[in-house]
Protein backbone atom coordinates (compact mmCIF):
# COMPACT_ATOMS: atom_id res chain seq x y z
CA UNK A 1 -5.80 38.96 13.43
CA UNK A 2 -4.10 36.80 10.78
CA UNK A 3 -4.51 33.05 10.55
CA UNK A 4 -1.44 31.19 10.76
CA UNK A 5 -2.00 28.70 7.68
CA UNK A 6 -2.12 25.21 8.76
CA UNK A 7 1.37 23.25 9.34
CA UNK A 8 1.82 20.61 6.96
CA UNK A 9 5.24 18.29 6.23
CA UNK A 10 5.74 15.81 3.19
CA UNK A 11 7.71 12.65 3.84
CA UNK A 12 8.53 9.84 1.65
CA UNK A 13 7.99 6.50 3.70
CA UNK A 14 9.74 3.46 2.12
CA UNK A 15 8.86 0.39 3.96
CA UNK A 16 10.77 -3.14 2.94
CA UNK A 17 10.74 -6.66 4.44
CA UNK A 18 13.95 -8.58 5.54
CA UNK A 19 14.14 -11.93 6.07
CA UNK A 20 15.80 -13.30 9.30
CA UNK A 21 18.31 -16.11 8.97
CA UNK A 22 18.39 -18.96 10.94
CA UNK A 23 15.32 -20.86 12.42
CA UNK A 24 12.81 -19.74 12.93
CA UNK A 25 12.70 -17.67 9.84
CA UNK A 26 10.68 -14.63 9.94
CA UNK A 27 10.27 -11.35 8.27
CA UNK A 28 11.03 -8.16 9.89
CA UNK A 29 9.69 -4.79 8.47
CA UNK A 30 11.67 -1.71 8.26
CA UNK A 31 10.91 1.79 7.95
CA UNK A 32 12.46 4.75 6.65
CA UNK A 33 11.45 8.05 6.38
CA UNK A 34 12.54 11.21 4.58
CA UNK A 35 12.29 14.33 4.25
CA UNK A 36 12.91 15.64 0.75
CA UNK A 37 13.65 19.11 1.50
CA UNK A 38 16.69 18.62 4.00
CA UNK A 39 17.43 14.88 2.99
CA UNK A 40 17.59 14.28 6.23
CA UNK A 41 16.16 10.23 6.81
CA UNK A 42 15.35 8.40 10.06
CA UNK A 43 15.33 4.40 9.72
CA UNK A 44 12.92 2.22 11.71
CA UNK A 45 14.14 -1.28 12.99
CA UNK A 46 10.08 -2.08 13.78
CA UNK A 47 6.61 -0.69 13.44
CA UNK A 48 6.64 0.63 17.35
CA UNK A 49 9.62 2.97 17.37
CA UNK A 50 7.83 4.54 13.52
CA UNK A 51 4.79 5.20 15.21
CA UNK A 52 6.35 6.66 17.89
CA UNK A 53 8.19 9.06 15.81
CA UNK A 54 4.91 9.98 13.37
CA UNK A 55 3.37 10.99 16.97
CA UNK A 56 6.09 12.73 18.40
CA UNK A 57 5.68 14.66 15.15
CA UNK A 58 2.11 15.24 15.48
CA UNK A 59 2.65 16.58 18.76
CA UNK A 60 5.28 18.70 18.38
CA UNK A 61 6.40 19.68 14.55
CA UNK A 62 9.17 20.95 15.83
CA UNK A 63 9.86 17.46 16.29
CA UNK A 64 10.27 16.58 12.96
CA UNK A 65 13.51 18.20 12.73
CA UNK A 66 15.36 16.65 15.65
CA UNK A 67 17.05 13.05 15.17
CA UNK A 68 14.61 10.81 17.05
CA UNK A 69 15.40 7.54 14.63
CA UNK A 70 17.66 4.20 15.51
CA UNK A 71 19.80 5.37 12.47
CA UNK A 72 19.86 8.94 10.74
CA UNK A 73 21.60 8.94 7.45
């Protein structure tokens, strides 16, 4: 029987800092990530909803190609 070769996806992850306005200042982190071969990108408005996508991709890579993201582009 033929092994099925292991499934594998490359992202590019840029991650940047905004800075609220108003008191109390504070930073917020964004998240985007894309995929070079479609283009397609998924932004991230905090941490939580990222690492929920990178799981829902590592539990079904299938996943990976339906818009889960706050934003696609």
């Amino acid at each position: 029987m033929p092994r099925k070769p292991p499934y594998y996806r490359i992202y590019l992850l840029t991650i940047w800092q905004e800075q609220n306005r108003g008191p109390p200042e504070r930073i917020t982190w964004r998240f985007r990530l894309e995929d070079p071969r479609s283009g397609r990108q998924q932004v991230f408005a905090d941490a939580a909803t990222f690492m929920r996508a990178l799981e829902a991709i590592a539990d079904d890579p299938d996943e990976a190609t339906k818009p889960k993201g706050e934003e696609m582009l």
